[in-house]
Protein backbone atom coordinates (compact mmCIF):
# COMPACT_ATOMS: atom_id res chain seq x y z
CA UNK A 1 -26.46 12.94 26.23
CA UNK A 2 -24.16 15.70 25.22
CA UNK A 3 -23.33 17.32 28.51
CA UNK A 4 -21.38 20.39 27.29
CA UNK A 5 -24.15 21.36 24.88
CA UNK A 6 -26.40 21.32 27.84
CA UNK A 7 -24.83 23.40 30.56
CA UNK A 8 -24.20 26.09 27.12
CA UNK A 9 -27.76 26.01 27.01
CA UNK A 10 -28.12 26.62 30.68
CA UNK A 11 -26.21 29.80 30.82
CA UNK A 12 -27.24 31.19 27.49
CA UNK A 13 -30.58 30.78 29.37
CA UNK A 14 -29.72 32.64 32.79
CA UNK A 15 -27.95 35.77 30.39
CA UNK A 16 -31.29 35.91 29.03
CA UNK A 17 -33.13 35.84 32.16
CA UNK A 18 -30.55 38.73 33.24
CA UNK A 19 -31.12 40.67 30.59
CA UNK A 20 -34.66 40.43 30.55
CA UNK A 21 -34.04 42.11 34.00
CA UNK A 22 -32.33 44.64 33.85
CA UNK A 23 -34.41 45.81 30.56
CA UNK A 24 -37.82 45.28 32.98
CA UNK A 25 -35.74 47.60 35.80
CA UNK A 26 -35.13 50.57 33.54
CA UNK A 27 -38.83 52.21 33.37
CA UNK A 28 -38.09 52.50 37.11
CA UNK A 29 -35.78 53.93 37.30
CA UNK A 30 -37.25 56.46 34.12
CA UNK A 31 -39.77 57.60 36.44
CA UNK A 32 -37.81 57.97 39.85
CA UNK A 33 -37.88 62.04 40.84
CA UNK A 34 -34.47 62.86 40.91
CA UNK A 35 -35.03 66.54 40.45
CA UNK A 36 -34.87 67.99 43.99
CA UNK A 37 -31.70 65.59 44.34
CA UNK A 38 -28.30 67.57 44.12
CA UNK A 39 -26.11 66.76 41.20
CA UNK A 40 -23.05 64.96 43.03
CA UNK A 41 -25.49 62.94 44.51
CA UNK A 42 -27.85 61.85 41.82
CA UNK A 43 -25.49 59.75 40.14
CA UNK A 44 -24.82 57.93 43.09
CA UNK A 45 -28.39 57.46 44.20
CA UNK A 46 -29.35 56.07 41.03
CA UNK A 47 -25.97 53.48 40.87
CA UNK A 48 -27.18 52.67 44.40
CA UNK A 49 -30.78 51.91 43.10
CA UNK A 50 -29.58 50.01 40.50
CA UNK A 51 -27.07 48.04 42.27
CA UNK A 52 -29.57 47.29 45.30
CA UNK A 53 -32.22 45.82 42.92
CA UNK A 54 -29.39 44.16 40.22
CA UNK A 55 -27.99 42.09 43.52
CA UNK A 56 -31.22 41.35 45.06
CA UNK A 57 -32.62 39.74 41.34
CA UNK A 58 -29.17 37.88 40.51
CA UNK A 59 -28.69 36.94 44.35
CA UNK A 60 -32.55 35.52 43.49
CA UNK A 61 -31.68 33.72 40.22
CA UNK A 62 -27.95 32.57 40.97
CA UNK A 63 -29.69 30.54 43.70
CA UNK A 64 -31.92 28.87 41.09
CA UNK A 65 -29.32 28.20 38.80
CA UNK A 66 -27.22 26.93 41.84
CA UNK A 67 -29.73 24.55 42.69
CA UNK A 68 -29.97 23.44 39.13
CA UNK A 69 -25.98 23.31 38.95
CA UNK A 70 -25.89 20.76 42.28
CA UNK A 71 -28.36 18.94 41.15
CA UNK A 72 -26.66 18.06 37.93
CA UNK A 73 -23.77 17.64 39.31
CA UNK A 74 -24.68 15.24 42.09
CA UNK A 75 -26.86 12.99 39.14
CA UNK A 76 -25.11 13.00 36.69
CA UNK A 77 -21.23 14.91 36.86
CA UNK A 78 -20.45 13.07 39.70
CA UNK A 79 -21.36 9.28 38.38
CA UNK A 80 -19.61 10.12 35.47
CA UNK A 81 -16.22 10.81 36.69
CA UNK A 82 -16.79 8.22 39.29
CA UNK A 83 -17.28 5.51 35.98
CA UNK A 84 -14.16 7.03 34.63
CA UNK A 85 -12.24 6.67 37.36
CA UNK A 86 -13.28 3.24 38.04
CA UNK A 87 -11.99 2.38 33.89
CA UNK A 88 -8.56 3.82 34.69
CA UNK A 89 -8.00 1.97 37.85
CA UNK A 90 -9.36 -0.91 35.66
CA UNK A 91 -6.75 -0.45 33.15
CA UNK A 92 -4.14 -0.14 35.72
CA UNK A 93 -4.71 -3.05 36.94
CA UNK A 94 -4.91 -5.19 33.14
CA UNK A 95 -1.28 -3.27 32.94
CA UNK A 96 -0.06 -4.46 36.00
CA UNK A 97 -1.81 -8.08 35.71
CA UNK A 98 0.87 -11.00 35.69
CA UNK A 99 2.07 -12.00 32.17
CA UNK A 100 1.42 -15.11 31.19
CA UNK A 101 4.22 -17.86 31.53
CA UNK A 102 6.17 -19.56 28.21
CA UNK A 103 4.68 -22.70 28.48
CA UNK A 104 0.88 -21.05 28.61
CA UNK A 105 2.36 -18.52 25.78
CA UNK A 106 2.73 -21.37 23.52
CA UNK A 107 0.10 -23.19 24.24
CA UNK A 108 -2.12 -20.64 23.16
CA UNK A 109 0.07 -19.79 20.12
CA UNK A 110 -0.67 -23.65 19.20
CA UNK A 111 -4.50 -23.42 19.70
CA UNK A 112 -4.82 -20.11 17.17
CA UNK A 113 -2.49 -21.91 14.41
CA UNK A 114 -4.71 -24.87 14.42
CA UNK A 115 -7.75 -22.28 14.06
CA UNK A 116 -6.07 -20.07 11.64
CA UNK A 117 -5.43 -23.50 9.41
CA UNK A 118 -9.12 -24.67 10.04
CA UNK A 119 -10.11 -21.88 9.15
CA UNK A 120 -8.14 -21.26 6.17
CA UNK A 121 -8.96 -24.69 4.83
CA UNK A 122 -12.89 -23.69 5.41
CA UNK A 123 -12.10 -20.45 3.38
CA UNK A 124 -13.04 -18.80 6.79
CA UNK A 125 -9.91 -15.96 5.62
CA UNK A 126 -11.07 -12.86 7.97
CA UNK A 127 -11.20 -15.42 10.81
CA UNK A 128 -8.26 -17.08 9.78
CA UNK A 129 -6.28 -13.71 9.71
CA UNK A 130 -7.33 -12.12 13.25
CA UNK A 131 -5.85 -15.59 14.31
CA UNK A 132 -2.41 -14.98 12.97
CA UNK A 133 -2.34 -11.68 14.08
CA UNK A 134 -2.77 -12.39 17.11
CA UNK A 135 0.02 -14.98 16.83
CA UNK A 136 2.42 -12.22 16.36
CA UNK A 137 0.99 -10.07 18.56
CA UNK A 138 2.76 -12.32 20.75
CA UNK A 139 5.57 -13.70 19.12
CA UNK A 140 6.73 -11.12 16.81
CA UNK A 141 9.20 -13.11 14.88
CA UNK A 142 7.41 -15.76 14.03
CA UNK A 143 7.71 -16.91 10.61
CA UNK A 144 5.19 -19.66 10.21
CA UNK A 145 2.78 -17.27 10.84
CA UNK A 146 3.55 -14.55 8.24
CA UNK A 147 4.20 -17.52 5.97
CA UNK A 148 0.71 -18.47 6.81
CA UNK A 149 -0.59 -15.56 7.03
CA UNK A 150 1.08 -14.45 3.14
CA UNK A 151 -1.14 -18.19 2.29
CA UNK A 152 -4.68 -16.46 3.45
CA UNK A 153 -4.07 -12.99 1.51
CA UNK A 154 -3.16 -15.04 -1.24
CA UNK A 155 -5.77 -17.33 -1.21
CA UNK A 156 -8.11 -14.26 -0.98
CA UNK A 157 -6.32 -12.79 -3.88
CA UNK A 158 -4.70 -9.39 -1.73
CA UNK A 159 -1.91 -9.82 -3.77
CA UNK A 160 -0.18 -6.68 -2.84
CA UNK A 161 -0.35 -7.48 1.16
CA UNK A 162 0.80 -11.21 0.56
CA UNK A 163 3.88 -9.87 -1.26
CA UNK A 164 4.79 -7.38 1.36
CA UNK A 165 3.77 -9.84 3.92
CA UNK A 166 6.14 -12.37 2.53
CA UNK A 167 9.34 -9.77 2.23
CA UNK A 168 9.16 -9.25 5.52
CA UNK A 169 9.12 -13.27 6.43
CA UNK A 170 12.30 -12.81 4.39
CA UNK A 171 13.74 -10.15 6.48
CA UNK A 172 12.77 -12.64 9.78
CA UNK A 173 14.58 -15.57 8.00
CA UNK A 174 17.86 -13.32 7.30
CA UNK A 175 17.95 -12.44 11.15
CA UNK A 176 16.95 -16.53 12.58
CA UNK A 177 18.32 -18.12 9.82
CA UNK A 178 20.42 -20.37 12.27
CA UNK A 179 16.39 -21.24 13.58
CA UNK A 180 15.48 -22.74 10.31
CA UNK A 181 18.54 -24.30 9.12
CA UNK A 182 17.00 -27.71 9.54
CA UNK A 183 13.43 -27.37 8.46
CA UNK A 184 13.17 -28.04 4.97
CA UNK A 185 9.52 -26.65 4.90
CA UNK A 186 11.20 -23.43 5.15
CA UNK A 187 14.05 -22.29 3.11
CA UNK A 188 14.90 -18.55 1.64
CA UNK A 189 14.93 -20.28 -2.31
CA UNK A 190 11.06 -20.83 -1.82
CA UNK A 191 10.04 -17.48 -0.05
CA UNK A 192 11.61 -16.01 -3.28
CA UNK A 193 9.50 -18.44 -5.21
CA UNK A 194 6.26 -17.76 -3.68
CA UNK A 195 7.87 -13.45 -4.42
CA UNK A 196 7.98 -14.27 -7.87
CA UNK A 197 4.55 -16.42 -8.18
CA UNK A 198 2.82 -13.58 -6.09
CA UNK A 199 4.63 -10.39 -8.26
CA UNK A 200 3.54 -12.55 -11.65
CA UNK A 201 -0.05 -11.95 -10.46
CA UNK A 202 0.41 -8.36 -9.50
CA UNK A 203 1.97 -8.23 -13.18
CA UNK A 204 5.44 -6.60 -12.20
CA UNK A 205 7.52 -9.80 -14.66
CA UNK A 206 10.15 -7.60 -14.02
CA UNK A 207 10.71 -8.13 -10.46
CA UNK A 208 8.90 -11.40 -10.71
CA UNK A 209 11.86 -12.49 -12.78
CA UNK A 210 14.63 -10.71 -10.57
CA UNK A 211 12.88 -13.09 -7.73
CA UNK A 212 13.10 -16.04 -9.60
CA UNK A 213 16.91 -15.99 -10.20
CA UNK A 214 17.21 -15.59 -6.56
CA UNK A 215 15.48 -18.84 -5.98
CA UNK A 216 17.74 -20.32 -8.48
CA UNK A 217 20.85 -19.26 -7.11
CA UNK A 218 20.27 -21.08 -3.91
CA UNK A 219 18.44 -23.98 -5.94
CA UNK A 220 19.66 -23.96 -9.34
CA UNK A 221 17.86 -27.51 -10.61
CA UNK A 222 14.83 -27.15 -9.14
CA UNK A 223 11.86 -27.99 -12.11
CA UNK A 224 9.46 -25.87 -10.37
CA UNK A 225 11.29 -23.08 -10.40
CA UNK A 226 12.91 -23.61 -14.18
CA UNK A 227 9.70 -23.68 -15.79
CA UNK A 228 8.69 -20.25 -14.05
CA UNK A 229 11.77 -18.80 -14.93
CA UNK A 230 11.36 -19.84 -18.63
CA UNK A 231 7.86 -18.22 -18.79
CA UNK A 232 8.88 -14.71 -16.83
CA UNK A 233 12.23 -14.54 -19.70
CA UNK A 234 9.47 -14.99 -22.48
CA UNK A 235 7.24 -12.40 -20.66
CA UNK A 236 10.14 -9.72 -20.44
CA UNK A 237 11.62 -10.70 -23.58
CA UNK A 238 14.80 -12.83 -22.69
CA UNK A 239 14.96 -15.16 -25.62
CA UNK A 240 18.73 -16.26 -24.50
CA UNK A 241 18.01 -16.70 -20.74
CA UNK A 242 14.87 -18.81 -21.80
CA UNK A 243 16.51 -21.18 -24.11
CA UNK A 244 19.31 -21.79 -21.12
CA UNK A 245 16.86 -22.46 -18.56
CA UNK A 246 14.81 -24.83 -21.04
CA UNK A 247 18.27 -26.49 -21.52
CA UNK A 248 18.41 -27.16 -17.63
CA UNK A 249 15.25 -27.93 -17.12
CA UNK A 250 15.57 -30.54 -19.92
CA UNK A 251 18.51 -31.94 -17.73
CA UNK A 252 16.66 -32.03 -14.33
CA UNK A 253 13.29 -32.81 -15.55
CA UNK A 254 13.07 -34.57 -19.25
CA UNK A 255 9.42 -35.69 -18.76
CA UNK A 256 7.78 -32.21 -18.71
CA UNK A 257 5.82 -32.01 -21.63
CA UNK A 258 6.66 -28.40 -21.92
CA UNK A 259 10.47 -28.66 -22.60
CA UNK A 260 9.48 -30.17 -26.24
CA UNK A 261 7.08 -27.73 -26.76
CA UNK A 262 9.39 -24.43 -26.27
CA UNK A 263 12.21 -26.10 -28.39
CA UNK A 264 9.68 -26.42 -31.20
CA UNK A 265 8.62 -22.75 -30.43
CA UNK A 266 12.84 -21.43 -30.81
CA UNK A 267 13.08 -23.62 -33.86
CA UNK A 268 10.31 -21.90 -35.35
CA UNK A 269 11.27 -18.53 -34.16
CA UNK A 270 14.91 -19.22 -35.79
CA UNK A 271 13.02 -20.20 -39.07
CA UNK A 272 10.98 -16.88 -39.34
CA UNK A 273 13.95 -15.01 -38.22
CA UNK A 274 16.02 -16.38 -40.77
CA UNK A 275 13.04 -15.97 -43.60
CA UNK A 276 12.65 -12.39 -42.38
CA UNK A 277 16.61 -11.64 -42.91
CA UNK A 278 16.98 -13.54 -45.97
CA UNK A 279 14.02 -11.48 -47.65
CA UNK A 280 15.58 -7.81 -46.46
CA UNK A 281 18.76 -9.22 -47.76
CA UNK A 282 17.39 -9.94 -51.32
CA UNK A 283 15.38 -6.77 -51.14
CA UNK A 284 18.78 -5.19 -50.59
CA UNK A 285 20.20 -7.12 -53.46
CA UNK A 286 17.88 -5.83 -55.35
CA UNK A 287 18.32 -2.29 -54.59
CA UNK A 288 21.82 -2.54 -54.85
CA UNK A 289 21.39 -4.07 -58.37
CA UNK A 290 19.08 -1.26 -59.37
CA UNK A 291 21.34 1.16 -57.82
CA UNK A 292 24.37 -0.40 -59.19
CA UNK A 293 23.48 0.30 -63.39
CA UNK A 294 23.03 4.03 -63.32
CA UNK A 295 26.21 3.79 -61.30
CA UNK A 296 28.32 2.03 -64.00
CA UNK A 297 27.30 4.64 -66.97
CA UNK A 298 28.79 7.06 -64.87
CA UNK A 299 32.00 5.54 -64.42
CA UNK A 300 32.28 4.49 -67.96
CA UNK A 301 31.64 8.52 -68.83
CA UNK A 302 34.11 9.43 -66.35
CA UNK A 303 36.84 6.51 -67.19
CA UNK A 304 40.21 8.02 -68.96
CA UNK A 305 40.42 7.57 -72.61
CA UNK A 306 37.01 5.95 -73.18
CA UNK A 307 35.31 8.10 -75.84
CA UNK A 308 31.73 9.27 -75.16
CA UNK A 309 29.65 8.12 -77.94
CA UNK A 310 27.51 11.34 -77.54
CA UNK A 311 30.69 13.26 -77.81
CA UNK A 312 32.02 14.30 -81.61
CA UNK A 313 35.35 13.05 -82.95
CA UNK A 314 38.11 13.78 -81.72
CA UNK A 315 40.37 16.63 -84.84
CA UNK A 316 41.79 15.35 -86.80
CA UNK A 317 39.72 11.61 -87.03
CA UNK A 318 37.25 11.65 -89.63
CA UNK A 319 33.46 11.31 -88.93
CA UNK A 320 32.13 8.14 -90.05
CA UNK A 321 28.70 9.76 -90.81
């Protein structure tokens, strides 16, 4: 129940009830004989009539109201603050309640990573999620778990929150790299990798590509991340950087079907380049040609001591006509 809408109801009801009043009181006082009264004290008489009878109604009412006020105060006021009071030393108490120790810290860090992965492998994401969230609720730094956690947005296709998930697992590396030095399940080459496969879905090739050559400057013959990097220079239009990457990958990974299949592509894409500059070249040979005859009149018109055969005779020669 809304209890300030209900005690503005109460008073709007007693200034009512007042006015009511003191409207009812006024034909009283219309028809009180204040003729034989003198003037100085007329005025007065009738302030003291009115007063007299104004105190003894509100005196009347203000007790009813009064009554009403305790009541509601002693059923329902006074629970209520009692409840709240009884939350806050409730959450004073949670504040001051004994932390828990390492060892039971970890434990239950291990108990929501085999959930979140149970649930991620039952495609259980939302459950999976509050799991690792709670993970780094209480260890902040954690990077399996934003690594894990990057896995579930992806898998539910969040692209946008996996990739900013996953930068800052990169930050967390660059600060406990010294932590992971070891592990090769985690290594800075492959967050960039997943960067790249995550901002190829988003469909920024740009900065997938940028991504990629990080990854391959820490792991420059890795056939994984080769064959992305050929596709993301073909998608941004890096026909140089994509025939030197197929030329490494070739080297690191001769099997993959795909290696034959681009060189076929470049061979072909030389042929119809060169087709395509061989015919503006003979178009331009022909121009030229066409261009070139009216060009050679005019220099035999306009070469010293070559007689115009449109021109008379020179005096003196005779005409052969």
């Amino acid at each position: 129940m809304n209890w300030p809408l209900f005690v503005l109801i109460i008073i709007i009801i007693a200034l009512v009830v007042i006015a009511v009043i003191i409207i009812r009181k006024f034909p009283a006082l219309a028809i009180l004989d204040v003729d034989n009264i003198p003037g100085e004290k007329e005025s007065r008489f009738k302030k003291d009539i009115i007063k007299k009878r104004l105190d003894r109604d509100l005196s009347r009412w203000s007790g009813f109201f009064g009554r009403i006020s305790l009541f509601l105060k002693k059923n329902f006021s006074d629970p209520l603050y009692r409840a709240y009071d009884n939350l806050k030393r409730q959450r004073r108490r949670a504040r001051q309640k004994k932390k828990p120790t390492i060892s039971e810290r970890r434990e239950r860090i291990q108990e929501l990573f085999l959930s979140a992965k149970d649930n991620l492998e039952k495609e259980e994401l939302e459950l999976a999620e509050e799991a690792l969230i709670e993970v780094i609720s209480l260890e902040s730094k954690n990077l399996n778990a934003f690594l894990l956690l990057a896995d579930v947005y992806r898998e539910g296709k969040r692209w946008a929150e996996a990739h900013s998930t996953l930068e800052h697992a990169l930050k967390i590396y660059r600060s406990l790299k010294w932590s992971y030095a070891e592990n090769p399940d985690i290594s800075r080459q492959k967050i960039y990798f997943e960067l790249a496969l995550i901002s190829k879905n988003l469909g920024a090739d740009l900065e997938s590509f940028d991504e990629i050559q990080e990854a391959l400057e820490l792991e420059p013959n890795n056939p994984r991340y080769l064959d992305l990097a050929v596709e993301l220079s073909l998608a941004v239009n890096q026909v140089a950087a994509a025939k030197s990457f197929v030329s490494r990958l070739k080297q690191v990974n001769p099997e993959n079907a795909k290696v034959s299949e681009w060189e076929q592509m470049f061979v072909l894409a030389g042929e119809m380049a060169s087709a395509q500059a061989g015919e503006k070249s003979s178009v331009a040979s022909e121009v030229l040609e066409k261009l070139q005859l009216p060009l050679d009149k005019d220099k035999q018109r306009t070469t010293p001591g070559t007689p115009d055969p449109q021109e008379g005779s020179e005096p003196g020669t005779p005409n052969p006509s």
